[in-house]
Protein backbone atom coordinates (compact mmCIF):
# COMPACT_ATOMS: atom_id res chain seq x y z
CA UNK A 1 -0.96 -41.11 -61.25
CA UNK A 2 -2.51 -39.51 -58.54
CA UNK A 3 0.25 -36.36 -57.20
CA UNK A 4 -0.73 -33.17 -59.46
CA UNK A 5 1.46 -31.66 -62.06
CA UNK A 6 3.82 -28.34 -61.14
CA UNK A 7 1.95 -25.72 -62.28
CA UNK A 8 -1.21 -27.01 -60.63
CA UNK A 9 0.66 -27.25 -56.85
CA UNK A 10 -0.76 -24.33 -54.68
CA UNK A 11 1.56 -21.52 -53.65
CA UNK A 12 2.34 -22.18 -49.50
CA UNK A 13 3.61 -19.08 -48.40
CA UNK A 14 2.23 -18.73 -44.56
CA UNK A 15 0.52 -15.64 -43.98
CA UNK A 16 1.87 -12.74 -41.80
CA UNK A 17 -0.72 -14.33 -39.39
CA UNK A 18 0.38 -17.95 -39.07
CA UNK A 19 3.66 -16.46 -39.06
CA UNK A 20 3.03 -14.38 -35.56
CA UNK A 21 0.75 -16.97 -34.52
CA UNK A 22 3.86 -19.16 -34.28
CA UNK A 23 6.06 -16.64 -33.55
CA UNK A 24 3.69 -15.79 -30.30
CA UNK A 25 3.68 -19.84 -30.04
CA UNK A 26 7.15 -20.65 -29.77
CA UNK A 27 7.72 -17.06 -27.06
CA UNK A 28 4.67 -18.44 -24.73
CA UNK A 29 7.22 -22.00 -24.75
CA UNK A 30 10.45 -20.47 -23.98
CA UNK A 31 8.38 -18.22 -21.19
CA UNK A 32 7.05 -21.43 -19.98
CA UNK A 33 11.12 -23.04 -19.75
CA UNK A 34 12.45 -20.18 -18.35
CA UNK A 35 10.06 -19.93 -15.49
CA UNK A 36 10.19 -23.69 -14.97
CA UNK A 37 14.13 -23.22 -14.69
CA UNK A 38 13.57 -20.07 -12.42
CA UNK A 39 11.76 -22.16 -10.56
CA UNK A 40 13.88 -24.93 -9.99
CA UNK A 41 16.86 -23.12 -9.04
CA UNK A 42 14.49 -21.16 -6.38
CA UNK A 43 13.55 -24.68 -5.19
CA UNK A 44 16.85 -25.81 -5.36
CA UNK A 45 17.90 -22.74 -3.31
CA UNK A 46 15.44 -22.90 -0.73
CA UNK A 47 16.19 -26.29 -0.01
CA UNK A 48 19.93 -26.00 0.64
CA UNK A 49 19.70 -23.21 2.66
CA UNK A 50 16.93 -25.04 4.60
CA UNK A 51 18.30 -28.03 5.05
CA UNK A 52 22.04 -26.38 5.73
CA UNK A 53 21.75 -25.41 9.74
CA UNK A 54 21.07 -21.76 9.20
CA UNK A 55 18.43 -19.87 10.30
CA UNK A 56 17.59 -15.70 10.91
CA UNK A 57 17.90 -14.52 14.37
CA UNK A 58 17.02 -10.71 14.28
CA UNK A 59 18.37 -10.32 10.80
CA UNK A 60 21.49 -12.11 11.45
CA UNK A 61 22.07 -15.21 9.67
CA UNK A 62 24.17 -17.55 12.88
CA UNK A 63 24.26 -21.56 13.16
CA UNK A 64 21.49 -23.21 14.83
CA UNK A 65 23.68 -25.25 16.91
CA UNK A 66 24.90 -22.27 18.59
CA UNK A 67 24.10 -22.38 22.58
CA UNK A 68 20.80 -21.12 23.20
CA UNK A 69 22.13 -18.72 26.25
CA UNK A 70 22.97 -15.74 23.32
CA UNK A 71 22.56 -12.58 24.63
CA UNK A 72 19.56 -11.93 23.71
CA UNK A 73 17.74 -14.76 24.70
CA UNK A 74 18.91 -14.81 28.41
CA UNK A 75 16.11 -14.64 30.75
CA UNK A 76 15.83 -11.46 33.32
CA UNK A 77 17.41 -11.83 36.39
CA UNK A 78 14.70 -13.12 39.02
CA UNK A 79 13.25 -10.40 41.29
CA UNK A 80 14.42 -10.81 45.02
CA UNK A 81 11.40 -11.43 47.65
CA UNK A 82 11.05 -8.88 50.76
């Protein structure tokens, strides 16, 4: 018979130590999942709005298909010759 009899069976209550040493443990993980998930989404994000048409023109957000003879991107009128 080798297990040891009950009164011989050491006490195993963890230590306020090994308890915060897990505790800290299992917070660094769910940091590490949320910022993986923050992550993605940003990627996610980024992408679809890249890869929709739609781009910043002086802090306006218009379609990139739009004729390039806006306003503000039509050229000066040409000076005449003497």
């Amino acid at each position: 018979m080798n297990t040891a009899p009950p009164d011989l069976v050491p006490d195993v209550t963890p230590t306020p130590e090994v308890l915060i040493r897990e505790a800290r443990r299992r917070q660094r993980r769910r940091y590490l999942v949320v910022s993986a998930a923050i992550a993605a989404v940003t990627a996610t994000a980024v992408a679809l709005i890249g890869g929709s048409g739609v781009v910043g023109v002086r802090g306006l957000l218009v379609l990139s298909r739009r004729p390039a003879t806006t306003p503000w991107r039509q050229q000066p009128p040409a000076a005449q010759g003497w």
